[in-house]
C-alpha atoms as a PDB file:
ATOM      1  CA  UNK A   1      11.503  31.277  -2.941  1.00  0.00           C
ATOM      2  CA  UNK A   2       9.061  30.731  -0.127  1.00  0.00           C
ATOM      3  CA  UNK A   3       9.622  27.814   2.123  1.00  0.00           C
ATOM      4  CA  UNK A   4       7.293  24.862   1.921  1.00  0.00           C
ATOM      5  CA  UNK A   5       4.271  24.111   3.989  1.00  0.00           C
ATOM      6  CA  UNK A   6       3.588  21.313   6.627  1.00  0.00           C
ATOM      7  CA  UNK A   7       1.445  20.057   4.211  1.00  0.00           C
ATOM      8  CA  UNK A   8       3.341  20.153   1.341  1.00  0.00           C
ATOM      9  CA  UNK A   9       6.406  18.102   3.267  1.00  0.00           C
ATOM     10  CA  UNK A  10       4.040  15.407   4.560  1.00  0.00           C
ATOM     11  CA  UNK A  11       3.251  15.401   1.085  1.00  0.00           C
ATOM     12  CA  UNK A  12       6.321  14.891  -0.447  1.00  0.00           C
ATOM     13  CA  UNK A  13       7.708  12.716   2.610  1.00  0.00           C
ATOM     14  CA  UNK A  14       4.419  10.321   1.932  1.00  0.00           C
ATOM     15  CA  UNK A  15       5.682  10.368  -1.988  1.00  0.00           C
ATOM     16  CA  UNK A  16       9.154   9.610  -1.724  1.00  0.00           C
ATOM     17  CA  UNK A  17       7.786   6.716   1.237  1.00  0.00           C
ATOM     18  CA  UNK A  18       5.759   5.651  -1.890  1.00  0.00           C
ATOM     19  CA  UNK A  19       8.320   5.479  -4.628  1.00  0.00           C
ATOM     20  CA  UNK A  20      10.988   3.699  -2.948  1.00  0.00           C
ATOM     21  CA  UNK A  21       8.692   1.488  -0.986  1.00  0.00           C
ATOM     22  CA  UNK A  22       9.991   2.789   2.442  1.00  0.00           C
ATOM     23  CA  UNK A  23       8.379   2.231   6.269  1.00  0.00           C
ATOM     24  CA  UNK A  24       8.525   4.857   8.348  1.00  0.00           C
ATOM     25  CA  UNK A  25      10.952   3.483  10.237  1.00  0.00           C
ATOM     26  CA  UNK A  26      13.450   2.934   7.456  1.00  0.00           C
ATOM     27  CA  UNK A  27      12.963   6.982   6.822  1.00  0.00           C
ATOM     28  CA  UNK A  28      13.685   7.555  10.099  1.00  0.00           C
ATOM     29  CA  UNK A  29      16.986   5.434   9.923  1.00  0.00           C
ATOM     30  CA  UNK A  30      17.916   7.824   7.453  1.00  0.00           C
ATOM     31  CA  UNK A  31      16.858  11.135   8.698  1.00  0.00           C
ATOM     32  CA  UNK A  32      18.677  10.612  11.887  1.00  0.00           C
ATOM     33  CA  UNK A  33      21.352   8.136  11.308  1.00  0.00           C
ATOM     34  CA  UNK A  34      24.837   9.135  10.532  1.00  0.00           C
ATOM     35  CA  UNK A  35      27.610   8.295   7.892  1.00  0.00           C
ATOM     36  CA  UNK A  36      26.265   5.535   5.270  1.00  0.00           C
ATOM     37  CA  UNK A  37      22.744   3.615   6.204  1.00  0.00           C
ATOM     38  CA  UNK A  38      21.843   0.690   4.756  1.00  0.00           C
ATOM     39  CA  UNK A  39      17.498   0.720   4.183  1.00  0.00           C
ATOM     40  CA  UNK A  40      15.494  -2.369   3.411  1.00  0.00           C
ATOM     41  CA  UNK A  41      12.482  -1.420   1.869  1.00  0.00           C
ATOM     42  CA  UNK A  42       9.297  -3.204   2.248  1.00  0.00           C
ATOM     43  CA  UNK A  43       9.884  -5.765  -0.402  1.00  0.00           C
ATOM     44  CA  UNK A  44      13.129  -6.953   1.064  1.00  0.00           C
ATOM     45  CA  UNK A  45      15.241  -5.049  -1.194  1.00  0.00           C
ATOM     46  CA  UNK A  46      18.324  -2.958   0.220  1.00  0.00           C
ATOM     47  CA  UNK A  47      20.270  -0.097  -0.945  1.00  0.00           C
ATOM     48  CA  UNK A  48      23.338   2.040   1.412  1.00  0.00           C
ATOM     49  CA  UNK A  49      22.829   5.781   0.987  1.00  0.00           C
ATOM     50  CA  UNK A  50      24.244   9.330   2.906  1.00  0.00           C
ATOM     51  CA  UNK A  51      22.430   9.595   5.600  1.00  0.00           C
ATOM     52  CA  UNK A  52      20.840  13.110   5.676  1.00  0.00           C
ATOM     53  CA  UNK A  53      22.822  13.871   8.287  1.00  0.00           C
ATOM     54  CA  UNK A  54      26.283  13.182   6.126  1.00  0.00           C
ATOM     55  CA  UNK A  55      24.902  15.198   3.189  1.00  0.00           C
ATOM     56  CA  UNK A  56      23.263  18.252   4.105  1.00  0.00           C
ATOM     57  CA  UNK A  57      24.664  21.215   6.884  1.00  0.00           C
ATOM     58  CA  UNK A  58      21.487  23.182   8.874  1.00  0.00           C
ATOM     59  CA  UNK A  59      21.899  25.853   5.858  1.00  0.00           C
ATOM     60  CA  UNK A  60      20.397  22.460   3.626  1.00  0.00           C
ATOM     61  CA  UNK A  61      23.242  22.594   2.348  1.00  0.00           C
ATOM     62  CA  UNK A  62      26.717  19.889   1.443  1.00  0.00           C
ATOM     63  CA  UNK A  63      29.692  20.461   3.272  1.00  0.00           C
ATOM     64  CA  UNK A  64      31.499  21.600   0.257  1.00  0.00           C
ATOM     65  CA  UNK A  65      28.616  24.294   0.293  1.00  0.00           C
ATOM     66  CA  UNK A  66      27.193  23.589  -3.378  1.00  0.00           C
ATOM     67  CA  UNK A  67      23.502  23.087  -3.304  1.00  0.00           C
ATOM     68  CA  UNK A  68      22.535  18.898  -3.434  1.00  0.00           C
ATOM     69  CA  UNK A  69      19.889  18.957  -4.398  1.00  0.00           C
ATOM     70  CA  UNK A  70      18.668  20.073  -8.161  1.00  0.00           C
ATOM     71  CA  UNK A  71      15.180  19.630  -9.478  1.00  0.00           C
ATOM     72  CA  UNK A  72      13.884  20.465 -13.082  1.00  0.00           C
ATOM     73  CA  UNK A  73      17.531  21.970 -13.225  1.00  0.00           C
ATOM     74  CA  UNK A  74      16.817  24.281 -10.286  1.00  0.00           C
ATOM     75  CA  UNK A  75      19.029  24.807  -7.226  1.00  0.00           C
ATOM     76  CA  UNK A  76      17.533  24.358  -4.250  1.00  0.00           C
ATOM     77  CA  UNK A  77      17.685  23.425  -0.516  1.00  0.00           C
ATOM     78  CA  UNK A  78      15.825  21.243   1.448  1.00  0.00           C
ATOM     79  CA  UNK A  79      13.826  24.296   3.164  1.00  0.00           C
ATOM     80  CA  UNK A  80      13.621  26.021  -0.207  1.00  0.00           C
ATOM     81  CA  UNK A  81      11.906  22.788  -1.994  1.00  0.00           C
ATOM     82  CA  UNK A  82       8.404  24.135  -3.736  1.00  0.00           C
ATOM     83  CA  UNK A  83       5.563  21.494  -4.627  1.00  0.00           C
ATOM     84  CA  UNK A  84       6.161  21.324  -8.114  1.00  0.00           C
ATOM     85  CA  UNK A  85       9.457  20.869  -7.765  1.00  0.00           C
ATOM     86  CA  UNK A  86       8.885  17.684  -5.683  1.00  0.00           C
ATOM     87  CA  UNK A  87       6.124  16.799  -8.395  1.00  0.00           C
ATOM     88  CA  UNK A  88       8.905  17.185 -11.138  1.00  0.00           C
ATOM     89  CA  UNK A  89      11.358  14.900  -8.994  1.00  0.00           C
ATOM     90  CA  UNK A  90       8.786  12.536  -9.023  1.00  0.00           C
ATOM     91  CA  UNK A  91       7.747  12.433 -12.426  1.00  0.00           C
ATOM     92  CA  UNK A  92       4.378  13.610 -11.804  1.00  0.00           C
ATOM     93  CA  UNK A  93       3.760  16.267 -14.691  1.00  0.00           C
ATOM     94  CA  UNK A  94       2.665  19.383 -13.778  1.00  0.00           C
ATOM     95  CA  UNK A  95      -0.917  20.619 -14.391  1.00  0.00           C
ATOM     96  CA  UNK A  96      -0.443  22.173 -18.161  1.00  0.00           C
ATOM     97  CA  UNK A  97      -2.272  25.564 -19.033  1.00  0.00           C
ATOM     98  CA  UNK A  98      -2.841  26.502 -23.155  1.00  0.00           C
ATOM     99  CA  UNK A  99      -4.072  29.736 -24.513  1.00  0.00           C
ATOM    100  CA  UNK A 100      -6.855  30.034 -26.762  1.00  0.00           C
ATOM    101  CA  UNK A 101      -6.935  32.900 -28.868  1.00  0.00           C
ATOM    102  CA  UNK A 102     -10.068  35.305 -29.310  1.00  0.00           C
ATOM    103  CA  UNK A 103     -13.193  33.618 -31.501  1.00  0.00           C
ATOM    104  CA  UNK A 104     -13.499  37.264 -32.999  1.00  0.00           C
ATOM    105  CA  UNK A 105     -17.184  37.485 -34.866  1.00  0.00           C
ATOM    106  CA  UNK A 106     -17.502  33.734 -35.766  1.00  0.00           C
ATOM    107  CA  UNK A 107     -18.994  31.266 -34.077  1.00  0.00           C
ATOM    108  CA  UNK A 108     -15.878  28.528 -34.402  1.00  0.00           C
ATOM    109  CA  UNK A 109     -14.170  25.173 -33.950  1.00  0.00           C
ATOM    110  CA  UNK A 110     -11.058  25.242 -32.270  1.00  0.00           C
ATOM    111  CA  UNK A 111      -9.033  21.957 -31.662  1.00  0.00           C
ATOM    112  CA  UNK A 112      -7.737  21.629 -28.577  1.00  0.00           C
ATOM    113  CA  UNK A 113      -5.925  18.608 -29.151  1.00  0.00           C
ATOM    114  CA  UNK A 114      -5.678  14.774 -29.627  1.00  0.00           C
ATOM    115  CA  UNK A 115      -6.589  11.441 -27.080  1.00  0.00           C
ATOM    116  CA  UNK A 116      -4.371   8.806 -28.164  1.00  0.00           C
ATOM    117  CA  UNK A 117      -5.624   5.961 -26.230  1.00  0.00           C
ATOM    118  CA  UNK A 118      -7.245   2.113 -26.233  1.00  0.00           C
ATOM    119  CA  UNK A 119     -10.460   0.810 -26.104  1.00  0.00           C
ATOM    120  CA  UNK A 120     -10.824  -0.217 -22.736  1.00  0.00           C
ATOM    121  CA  UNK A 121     -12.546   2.500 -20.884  1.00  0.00           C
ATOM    122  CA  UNK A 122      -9.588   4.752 -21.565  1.00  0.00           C
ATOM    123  CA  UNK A 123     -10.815   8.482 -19.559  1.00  0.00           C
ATOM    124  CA  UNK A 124      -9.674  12.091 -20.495  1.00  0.00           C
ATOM    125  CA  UNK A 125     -11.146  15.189 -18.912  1.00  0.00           C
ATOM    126  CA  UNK A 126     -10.651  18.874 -20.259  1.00  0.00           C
ATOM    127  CA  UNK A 127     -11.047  22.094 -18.880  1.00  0.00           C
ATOM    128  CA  UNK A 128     -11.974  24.811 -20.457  1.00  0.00           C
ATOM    129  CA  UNK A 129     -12.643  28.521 -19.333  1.00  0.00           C
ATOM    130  CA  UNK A 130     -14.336  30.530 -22.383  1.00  0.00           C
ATOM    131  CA  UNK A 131     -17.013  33.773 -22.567  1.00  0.00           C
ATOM    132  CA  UNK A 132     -19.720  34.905 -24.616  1.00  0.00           C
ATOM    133  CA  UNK A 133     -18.826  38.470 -24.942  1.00  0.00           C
ATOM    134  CA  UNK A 134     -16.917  40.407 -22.791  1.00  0.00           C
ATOM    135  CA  UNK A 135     -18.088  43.845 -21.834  1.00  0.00           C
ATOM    136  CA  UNK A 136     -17.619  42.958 -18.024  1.00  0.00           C
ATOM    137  CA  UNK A 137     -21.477  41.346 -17.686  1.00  0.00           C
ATOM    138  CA  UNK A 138     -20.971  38.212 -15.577  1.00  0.00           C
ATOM    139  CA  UNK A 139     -23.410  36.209 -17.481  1.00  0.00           C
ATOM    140  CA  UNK A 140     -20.689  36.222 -20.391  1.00  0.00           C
ATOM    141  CA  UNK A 141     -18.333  33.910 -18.258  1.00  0.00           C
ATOM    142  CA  UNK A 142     -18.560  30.601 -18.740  1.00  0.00           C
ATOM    143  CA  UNK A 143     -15.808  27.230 -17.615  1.00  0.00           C
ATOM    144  CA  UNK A 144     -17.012  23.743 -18.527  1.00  0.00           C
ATOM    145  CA  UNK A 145     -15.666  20.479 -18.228  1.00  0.00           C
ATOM    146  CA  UNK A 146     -15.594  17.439 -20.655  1.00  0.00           C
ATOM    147  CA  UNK A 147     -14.823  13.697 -19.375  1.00  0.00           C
ATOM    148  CA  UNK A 148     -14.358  11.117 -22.348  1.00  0.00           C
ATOM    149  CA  UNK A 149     -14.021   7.701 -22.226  1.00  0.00           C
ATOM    150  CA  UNK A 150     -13.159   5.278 -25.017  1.00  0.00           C
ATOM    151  CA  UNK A 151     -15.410   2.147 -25.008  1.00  0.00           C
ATOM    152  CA  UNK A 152     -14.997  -1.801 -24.948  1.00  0.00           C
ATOM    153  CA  UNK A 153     -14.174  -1.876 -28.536  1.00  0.00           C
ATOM    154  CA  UNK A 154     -17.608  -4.017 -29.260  1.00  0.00           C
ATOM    155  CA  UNK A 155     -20.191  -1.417 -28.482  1.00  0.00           C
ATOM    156  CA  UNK A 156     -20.669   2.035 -29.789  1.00  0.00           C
ATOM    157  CA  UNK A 157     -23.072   4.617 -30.392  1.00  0.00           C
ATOM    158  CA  UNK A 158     -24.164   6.345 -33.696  1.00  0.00           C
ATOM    159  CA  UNK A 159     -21.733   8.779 -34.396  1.00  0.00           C
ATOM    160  CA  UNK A 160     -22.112  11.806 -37.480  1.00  0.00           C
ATOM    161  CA  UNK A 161     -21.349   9.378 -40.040  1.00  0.00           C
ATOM    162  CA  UNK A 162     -20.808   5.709 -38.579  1.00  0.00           C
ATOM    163  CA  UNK A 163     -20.410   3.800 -35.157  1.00  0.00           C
ATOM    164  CA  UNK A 164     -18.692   5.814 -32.526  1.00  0.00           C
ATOM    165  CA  UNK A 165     -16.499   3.960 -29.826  1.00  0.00           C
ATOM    166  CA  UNK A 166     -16.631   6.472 -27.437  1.00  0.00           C
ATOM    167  CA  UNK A 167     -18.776   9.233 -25.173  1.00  0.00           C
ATOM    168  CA  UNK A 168     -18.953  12.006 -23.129  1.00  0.00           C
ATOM    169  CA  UNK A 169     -20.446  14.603 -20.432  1.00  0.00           C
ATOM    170  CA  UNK A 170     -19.708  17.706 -20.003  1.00  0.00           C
ATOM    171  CA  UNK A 171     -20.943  20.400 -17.106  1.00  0.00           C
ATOM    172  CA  UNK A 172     -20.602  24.160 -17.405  1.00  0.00           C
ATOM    173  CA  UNK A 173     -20.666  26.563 -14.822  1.00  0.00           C
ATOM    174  CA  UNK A 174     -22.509  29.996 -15.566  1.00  0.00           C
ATOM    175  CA  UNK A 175     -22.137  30.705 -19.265  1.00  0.00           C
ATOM    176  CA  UNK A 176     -23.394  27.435 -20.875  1.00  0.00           C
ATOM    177  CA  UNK A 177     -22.982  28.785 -24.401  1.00  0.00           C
ATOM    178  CA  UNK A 178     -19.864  26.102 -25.304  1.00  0.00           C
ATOM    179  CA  UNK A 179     -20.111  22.732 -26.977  1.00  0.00           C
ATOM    180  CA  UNK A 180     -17.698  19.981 -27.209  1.00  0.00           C
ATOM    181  CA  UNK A 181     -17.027  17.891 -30.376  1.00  0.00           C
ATOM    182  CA  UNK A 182     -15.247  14.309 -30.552  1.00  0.00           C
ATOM    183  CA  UNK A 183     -13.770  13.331 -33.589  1.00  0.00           C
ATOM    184  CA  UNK A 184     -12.753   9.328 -33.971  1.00  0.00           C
ATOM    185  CA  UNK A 185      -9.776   9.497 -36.429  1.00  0.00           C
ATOM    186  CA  UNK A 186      -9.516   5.573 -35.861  1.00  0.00           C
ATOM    187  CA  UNK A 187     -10.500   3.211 -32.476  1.00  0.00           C
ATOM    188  CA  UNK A 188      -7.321   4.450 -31.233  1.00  0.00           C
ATOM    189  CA  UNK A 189      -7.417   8.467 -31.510  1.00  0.00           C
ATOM    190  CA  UNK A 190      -9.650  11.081 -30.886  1.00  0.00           C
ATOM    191  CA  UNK A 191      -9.549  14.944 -31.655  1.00  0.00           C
ATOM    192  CA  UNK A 192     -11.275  17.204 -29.019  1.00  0.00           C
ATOM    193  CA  UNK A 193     -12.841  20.408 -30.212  1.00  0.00           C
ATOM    194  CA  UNK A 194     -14.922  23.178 -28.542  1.00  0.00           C
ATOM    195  CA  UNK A 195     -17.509  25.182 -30.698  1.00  0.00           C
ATOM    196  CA  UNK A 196     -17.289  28.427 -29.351  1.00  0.00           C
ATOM    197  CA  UNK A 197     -19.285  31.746 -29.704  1.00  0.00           C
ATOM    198  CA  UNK A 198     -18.368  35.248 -31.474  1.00  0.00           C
ATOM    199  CA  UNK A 199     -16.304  36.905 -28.892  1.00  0.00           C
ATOM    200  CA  UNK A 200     -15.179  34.515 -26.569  1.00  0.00           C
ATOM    201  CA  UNK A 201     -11.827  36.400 -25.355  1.00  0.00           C
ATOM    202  CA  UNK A 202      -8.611  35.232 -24.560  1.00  0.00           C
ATOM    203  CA  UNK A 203      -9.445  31.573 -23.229  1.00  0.00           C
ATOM    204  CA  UNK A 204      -7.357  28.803 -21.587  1.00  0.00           C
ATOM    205  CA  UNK A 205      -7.515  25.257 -21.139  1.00  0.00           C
ATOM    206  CA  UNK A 206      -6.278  22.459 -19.950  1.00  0.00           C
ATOM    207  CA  UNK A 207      -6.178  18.358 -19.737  1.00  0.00           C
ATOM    208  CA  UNK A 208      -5.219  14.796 -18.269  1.00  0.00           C
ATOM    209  CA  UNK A 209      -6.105  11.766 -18.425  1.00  0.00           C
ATOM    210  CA  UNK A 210      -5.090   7.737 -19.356  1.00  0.00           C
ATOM    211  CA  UNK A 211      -1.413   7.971 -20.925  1.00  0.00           C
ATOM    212  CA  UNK A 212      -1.086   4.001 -21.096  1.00  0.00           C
ATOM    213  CA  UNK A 213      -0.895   4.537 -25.494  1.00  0.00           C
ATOM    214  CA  UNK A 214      -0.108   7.901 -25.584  1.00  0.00           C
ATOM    215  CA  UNK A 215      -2.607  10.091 -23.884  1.00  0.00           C
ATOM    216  CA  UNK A 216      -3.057  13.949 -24.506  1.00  0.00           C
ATOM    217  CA  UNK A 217      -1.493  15.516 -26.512  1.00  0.00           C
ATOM    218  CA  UNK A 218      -2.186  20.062 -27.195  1.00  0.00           C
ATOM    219  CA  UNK A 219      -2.919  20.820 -30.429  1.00  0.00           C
ATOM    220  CA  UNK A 220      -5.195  24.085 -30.457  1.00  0.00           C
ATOM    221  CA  UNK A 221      -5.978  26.115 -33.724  1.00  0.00           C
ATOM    222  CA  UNK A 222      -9.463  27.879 -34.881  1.00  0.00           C
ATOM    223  CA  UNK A 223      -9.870  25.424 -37.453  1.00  0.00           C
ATOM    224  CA  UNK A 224     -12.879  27.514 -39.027  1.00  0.00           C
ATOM    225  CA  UNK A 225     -16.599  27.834 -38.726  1.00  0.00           C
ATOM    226  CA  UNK A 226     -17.441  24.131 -40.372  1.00  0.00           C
ATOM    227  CA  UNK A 227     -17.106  21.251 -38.554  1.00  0.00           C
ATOM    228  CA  UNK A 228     -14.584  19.258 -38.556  1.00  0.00           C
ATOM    229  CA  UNK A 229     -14.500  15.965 -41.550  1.00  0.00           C
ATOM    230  CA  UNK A 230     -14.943  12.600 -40.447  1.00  0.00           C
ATOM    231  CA  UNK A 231     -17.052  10.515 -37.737  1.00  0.00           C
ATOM    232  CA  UNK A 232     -17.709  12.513 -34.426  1.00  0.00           C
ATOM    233  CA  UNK A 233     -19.857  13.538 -32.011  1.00  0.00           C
ATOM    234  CA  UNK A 234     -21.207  16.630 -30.413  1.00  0.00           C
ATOM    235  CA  UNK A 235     -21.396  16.747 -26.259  1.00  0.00           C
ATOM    236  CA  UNK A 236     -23.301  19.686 -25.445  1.00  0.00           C
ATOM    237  CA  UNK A 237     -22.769  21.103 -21.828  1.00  0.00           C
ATOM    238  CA  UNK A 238     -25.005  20.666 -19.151  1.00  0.00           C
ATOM    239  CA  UNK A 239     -25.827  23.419 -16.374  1.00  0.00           C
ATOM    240  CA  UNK A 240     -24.442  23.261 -13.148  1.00  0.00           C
ATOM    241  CA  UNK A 241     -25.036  26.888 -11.966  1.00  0.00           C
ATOM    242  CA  UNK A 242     -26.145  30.459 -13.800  1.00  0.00           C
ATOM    243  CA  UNK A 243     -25.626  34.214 -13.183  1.00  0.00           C
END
């Protein structure tokens, strides 16, 4: 496992400062203080923990030489610590990555999955990387991004078959072939779909956005060539560079 970066360590140093509300100097205390140290964070509070000194040897190890330190159920030391692993200490979900299987000959929906989310402004953004063919001609390639946001729950806009609460942009870059659909199952959940052409190849995606009710949730199936039933919209893609 390759050791971390400067950057990565004032990184993670910054986010731990963060989390438990630490100064500087109240890191420092424990980085070079010895036996048990007592840190106040910012907000007054206190707690006594090992000094990093008492738990770890030079190796980043404990003196009983087991490893201390286990993230995402990985052993590791403290020069052996990788970015994601301090962004799965943290909580911070990592970045998530789904397949999209080959569009064949039809021109298709796929779902990519659901927005679960309230109307107040409530923003998602996907990520999609698609093609129009692929018989290695550059102008095939396509990757274009959707950001949604919910509305104030009074205004809306007309949607395929009633008042939407809801809309969207989307950019591509080269290939601008790929449209995105928003279905409103209720003021409270939306389905994302992409209409993509014959041919499209093996495709990925990915998304984030407002968790407060729920947030994103992957769902992605080639639901067929008609669209999908109920009150949406269609966000075509506009052109931010060609081939």
């Amino acid at each position: 496992m390759a050791e971390p970066t400067m950057g990565e360590l004032l990184a993670s140093v910054t986010q731990l400062m963060q989390r438990y509300n630490l100064t500087m100097d109240q890191f420092n205390a424990w980085l070079t203080g010895s036996g048990m140290v007592t840190l106040t964070d910012a907000a007054g509070g206190q707690r006594t923990v090992p000094s990093a000194a008492n738990v770890l040897r030079a190796d980043g190890s404990n003196a009983s030489g087991t490893w201390p330190i286990s993230i995402g159920g990985q052993a590791a030391s403290v020069r052996s610590i990788t970015a994601q692993q301090i962004n799965a200490a943290l909580g911070t979900p990592p970045l998530r990555a789904d397949n999209i299987p080959s569009t064949d000959a039809d021109r298709v929906y796929v779902r990519l999955g659901t927005f679960a989310a309230a109307q107040n402004g409530a923003k998602l953004r996907v990520s999609i990387m698609y093609s129009q063919g692929f018989t290695a001609g550059s102008d095939q390639i396509g990757m274009a991004e959707l950001v949604f946001a919910t509305s104030n729950g009074a205004r809306s806009q007309p949607g395929s078959s009633g008042p939407f609460f809801g809309a969207g942009i989307a950019y591509a870059f080269g290939n601008a072939s790929l449209q995105f659909v928003v279905l409103q199952n209720s003021q409270a959940l939306y389905t994302v779909y992409a209409i993509m052409q014959p041919w499209s190849g093996a495709c990925s995606c990915n998304a984030w956005g407002d968790t407060t009710n729920g947030g994103w949730t992957s769902n992605i199936q080639n639901t067929g060539t008609a669209a999908p039933a109920g009150n949406y919209i269609t966000i075509p893609v506009r052109v931010m560079q060609t081939v």
